[in-house]
Each structure stands twice: as structure tokens, then as C-alpha cells.
Protein backbone atom coordinates (compact mmCIF):
# COMPACT_ATOMS: atom_id res chain seq x y z
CA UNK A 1 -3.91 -63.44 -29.87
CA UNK A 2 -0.46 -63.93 -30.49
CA UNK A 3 -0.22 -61.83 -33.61
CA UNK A 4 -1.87 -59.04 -32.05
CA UNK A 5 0.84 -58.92 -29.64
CA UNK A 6 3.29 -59.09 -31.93
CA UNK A 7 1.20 -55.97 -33.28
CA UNK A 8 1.97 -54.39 -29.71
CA UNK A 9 5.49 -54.74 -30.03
CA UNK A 10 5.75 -53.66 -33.65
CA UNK A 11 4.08 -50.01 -31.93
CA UNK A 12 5.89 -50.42 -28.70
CA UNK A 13 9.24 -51.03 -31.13
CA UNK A 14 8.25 -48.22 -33.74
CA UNK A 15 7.95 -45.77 -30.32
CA UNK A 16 10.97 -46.61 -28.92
CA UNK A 17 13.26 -46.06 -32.05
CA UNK A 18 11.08 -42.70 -32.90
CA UNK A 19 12.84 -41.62 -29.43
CA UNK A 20 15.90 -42.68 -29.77
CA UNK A 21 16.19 -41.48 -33.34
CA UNK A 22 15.75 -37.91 -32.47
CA UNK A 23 19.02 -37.32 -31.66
CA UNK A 24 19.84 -37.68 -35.70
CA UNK A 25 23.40 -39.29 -34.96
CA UNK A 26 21.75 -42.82 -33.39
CA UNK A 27 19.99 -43.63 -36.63
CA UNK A 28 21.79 -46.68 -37.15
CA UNK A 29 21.41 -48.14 -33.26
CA UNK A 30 18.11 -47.37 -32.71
CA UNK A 31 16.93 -49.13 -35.76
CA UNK A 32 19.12 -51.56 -34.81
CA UNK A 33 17.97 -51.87 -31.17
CA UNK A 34 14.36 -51.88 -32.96
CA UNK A 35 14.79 -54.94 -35.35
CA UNK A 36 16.69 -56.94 -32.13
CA UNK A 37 13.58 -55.92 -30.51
CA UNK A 38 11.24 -57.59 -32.46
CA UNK A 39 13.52 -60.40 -33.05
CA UNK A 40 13.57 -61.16 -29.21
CA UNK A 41 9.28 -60.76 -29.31
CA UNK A 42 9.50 -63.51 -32.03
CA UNK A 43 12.01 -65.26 -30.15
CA UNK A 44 10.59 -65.55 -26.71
CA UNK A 45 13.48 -63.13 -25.49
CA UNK A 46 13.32 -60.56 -23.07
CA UNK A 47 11.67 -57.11 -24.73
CA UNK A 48 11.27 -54.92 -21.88
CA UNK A 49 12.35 -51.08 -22.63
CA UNK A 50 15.45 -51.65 -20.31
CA UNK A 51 16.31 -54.30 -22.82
CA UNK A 52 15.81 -51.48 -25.58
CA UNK A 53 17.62 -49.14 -24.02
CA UNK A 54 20.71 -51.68 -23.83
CA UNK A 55 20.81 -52.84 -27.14
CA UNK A 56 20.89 -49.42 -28.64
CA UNK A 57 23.64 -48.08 -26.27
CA UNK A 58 25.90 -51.23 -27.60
CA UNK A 59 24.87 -50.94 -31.40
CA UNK A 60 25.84 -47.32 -30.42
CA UNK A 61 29.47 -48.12 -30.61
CA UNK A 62 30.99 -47.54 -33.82
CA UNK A 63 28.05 -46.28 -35.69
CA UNK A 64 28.59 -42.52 -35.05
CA UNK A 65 30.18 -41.97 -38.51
CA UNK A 66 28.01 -44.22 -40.58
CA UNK A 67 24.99 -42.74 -38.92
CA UNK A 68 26.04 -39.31 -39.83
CA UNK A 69 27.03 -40.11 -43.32
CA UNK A 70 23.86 -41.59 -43.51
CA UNK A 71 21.85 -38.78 -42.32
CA UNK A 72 23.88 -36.23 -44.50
CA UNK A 73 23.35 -39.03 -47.80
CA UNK A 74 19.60 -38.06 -46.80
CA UNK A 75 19.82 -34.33 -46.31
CA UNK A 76 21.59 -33.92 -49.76
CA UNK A 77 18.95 -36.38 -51.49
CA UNK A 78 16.23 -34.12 -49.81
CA UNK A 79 17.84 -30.94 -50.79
CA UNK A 80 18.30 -31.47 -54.22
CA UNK A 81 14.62 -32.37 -54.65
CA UNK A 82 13.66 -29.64 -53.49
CA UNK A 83 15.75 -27.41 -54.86
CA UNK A 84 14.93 -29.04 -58.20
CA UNK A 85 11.11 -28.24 -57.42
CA UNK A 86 11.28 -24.28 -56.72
CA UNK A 87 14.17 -23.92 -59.61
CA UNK A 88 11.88 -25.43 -62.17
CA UNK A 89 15.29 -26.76 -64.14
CA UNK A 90 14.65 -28.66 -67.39
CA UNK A 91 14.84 -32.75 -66.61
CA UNK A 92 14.71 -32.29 -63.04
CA UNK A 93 11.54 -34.38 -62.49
CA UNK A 94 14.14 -37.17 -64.06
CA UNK A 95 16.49 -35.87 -61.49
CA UNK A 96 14.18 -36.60 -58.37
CA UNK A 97 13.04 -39.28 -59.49
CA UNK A 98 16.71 -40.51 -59.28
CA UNK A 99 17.36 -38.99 -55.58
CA UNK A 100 14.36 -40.62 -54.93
CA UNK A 101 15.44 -44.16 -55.70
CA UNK A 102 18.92 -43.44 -54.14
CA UNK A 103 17.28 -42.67 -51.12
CA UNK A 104 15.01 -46.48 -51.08
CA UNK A 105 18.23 -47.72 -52.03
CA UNK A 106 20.14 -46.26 -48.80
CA UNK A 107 17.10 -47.11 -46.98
CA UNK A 108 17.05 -50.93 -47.91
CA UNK A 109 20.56 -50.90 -47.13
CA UNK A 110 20.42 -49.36 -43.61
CA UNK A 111 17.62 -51.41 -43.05
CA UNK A 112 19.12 -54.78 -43.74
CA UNK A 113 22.22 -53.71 -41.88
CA UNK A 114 20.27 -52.80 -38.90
CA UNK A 115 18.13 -56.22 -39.16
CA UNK A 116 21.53 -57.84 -39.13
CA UNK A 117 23.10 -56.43 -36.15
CA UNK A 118 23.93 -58.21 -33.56
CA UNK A 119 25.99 -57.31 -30.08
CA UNK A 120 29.44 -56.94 -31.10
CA UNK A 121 29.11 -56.46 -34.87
CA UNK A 122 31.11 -54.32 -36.84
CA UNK A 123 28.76 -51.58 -38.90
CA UNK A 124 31.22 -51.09 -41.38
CA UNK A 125 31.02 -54.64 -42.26
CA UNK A 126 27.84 -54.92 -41.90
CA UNK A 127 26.45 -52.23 -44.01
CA UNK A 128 29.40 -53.69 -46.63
CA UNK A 129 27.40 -57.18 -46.26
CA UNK A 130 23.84 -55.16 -46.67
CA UNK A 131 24.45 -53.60 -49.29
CA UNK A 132 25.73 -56.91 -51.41
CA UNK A 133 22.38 -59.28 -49.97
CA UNK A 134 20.48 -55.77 -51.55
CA UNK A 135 21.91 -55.93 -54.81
CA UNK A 136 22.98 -59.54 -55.91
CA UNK A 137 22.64 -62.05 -52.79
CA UNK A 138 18.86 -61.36 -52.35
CA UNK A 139 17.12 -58.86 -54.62
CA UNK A 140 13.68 -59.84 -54.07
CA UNK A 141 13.47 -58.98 -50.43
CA UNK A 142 15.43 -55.58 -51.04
CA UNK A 143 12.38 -55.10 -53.48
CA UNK A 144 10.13 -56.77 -50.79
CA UNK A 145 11.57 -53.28 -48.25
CA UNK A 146 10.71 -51.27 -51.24
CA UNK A 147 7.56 -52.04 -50.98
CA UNK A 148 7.44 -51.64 -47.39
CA UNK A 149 8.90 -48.48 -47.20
CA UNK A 150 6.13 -47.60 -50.07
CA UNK A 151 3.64 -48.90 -47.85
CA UNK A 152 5.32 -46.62 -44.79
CA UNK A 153 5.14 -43.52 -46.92
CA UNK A 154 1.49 -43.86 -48.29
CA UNK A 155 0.06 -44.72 -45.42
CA UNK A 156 1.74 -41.70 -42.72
CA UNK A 157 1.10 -39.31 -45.83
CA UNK A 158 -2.21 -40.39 -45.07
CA UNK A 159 -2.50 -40.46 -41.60
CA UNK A 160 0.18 -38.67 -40.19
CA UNK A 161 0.04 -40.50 -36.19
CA UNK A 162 -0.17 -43.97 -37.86
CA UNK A 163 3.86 -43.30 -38.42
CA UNK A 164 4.79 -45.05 -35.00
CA UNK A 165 2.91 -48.66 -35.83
CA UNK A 166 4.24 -48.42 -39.57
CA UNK A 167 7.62 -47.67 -38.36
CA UNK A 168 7.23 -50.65 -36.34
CA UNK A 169 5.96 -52.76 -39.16
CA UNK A 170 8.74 -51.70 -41.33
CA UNK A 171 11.32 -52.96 -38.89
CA UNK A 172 8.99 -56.24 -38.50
CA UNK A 173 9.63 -56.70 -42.58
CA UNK A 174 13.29 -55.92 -42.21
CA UNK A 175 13.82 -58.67 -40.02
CA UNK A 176 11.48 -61.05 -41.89
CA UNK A 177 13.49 -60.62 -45.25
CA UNK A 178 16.59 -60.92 -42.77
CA UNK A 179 15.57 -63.99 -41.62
CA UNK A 180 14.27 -65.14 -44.74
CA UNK A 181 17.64 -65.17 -46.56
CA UNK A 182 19.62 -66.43 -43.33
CA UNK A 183 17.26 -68.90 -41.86
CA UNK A 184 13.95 -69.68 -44.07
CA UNK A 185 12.77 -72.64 -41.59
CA UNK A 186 12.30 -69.45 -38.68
CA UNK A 187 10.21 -66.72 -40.59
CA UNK A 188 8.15 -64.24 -38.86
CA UNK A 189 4.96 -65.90 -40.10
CA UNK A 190 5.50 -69.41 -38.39
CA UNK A 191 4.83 -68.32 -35.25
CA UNK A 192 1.91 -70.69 -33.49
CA UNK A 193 -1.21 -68.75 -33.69
């Protein structure tokens, strides 16, 4: 029972941060209010939408700039795919390829940053720390978000309304690999059943 609600929160999390992403510039908080969402399921905390609401107005502060940069790191990925598409240039399937790595890579790294907030954090450090865990500190789990995010994609190409529970799940996995390289002895999976 206890890992279907866990379930419930993953789709009452993915909901929640679908919402509060629309605005485009609270990327960063509302994934961030998302992962301290499931954390506090996991942790016996308080995860009422209230709760939600008030972690992603304080992982609000500061995050303005990196959530636009982030969003605009997107758009120009996106753009030059498909520009490389309709123009047919020589090598550009290499090309997208490429922007489509760069864009799992700023994925794993706005993921783990977002995982690792916590009230009062600084995002510029913290996407500083993310991005060195992602590349030398803790490869495997980066590649472990790959895979997730893989998983994500496949799944809401698929079945397009299944994108709220996967986005859930995908913030469930970020703070699993999170915890996993801070604290092994609390993983998601030791939860009593």
C-alpha cells in the first residue's frame, strides 16, 4: 500500500510542477518544490499543496536568471534541430544528435540541482555543485537520469496524458540518485512496505 501512495504523490507532484511550470521563468522552483515534495512523502513530512505552493515561492528567489537561461539553453537546442531538419544541411543528423545530448546533459544537471535544493540554497551554487556530481562525482546516476528522462520521452510519445505520472516519476529518480550519492543508508526503495 505504501508504494502505491508514493505512486499518488509522484502524480499529485508531477501535477503540481506541470502548473507551476507554465509560467516558463519558474522552471527551476517548481522542479525544485517537486523533488522537496516527494522527499517530504518519503520522509513522513508534511505534502499538502499549501506546502507546494511554499516551497516553490522560496526556491523562487534567485532562480529567475538561471531559469531563463535555462529555458533559452532549450529553445536554441530545439531550434537548431529543427532548423537542421527542414534545411536538409549535410552532417546535420550529427548535429542533432549533439543538441540532443546537450539538452540530457542540461536536463541531468537541472535535475540534480533541483533534487538538491533546499530552503535557503543558493542556485548558482547549486547548479555549480550539479553539474560536477553529473560529470566526475557521480556519473552513474547522471546516466541513471538519462535513462529516466529516456523512459519520460518514450513513454508520453506514446501516451501523451501519461506525461503528469512520468513527470512525477522522473522527479522520484532525481531524488533517489540525490540521495543515493549523499546518504545511501536512506534510498527511496527502503521504505517499509
Amino acid at each position: 500500500m505504501r508504494r502505491f501512495a508514493l505512486f499518488g504523490e509522484c502524480l499529485t507532484a508531477g501535477l503540481l510542477v506541470a502548473l507551476a511550470i507554465l509560467p516558463v521563468v519558474t522552471l527551476l522552483p517548481a522542479l525544485a518544490a517537486g523533488c522537496a515534495h516527494i522527499r517530504a512523502h518519503v520522509d513522513g513530512e508534511s505534502t499538502a499543496i499549501r506546502t507546494f505552493f511554499t516551497r516553490a515561492g522560496a526556491a523562487y528567489r534567485g532562480s529567475l536568471g538561471l531559469s531563463l537561461g535555462v529555458v533559452a539553453g532549450y529553445a536554441v537546442l530545439a531550434g537548431d534541430v529543427l532548423i537542421l531538419r527542414r534545411a536538409g544541411v549535410p552532417g546535420g543528423g550529427l548535429v542533432a544528435a549533439a543538441c540532443v545530448v546537450a539538452a540530457a546533459a542540461l536536463s541531468v544537471i537541472v535535475l540534480r540541482a533541483a533534487a538538491a535544493w533546499s530552503p535557503g540554497a543558493q542556485w548558482a551554487q547549486l547548479v555549480r555543485q550539479a553539474a560536477r556530481r553529473a560529470v566526475t562525482g557521480d556519473p552513474s546516476g547522471s546516466l541513471l537520469l538519462v535513462m529516466a528522462l529516456g523512459v519520460l520521452v518514450v513513454v508520453t510519445w506514446q501516451l501523451l496524458p501519461l506525461v503528469l505520472p512520468m513527470l512525477g516519476c522522473l522527479l522520484m529518480a532525481a531524488v533517489a540518485v540525490e540521495r543515493r550519492h549523499g546518504r545511501p543508508d536512506s534510498a527511496l526503495g527502503q521504505a517499509p512496505v
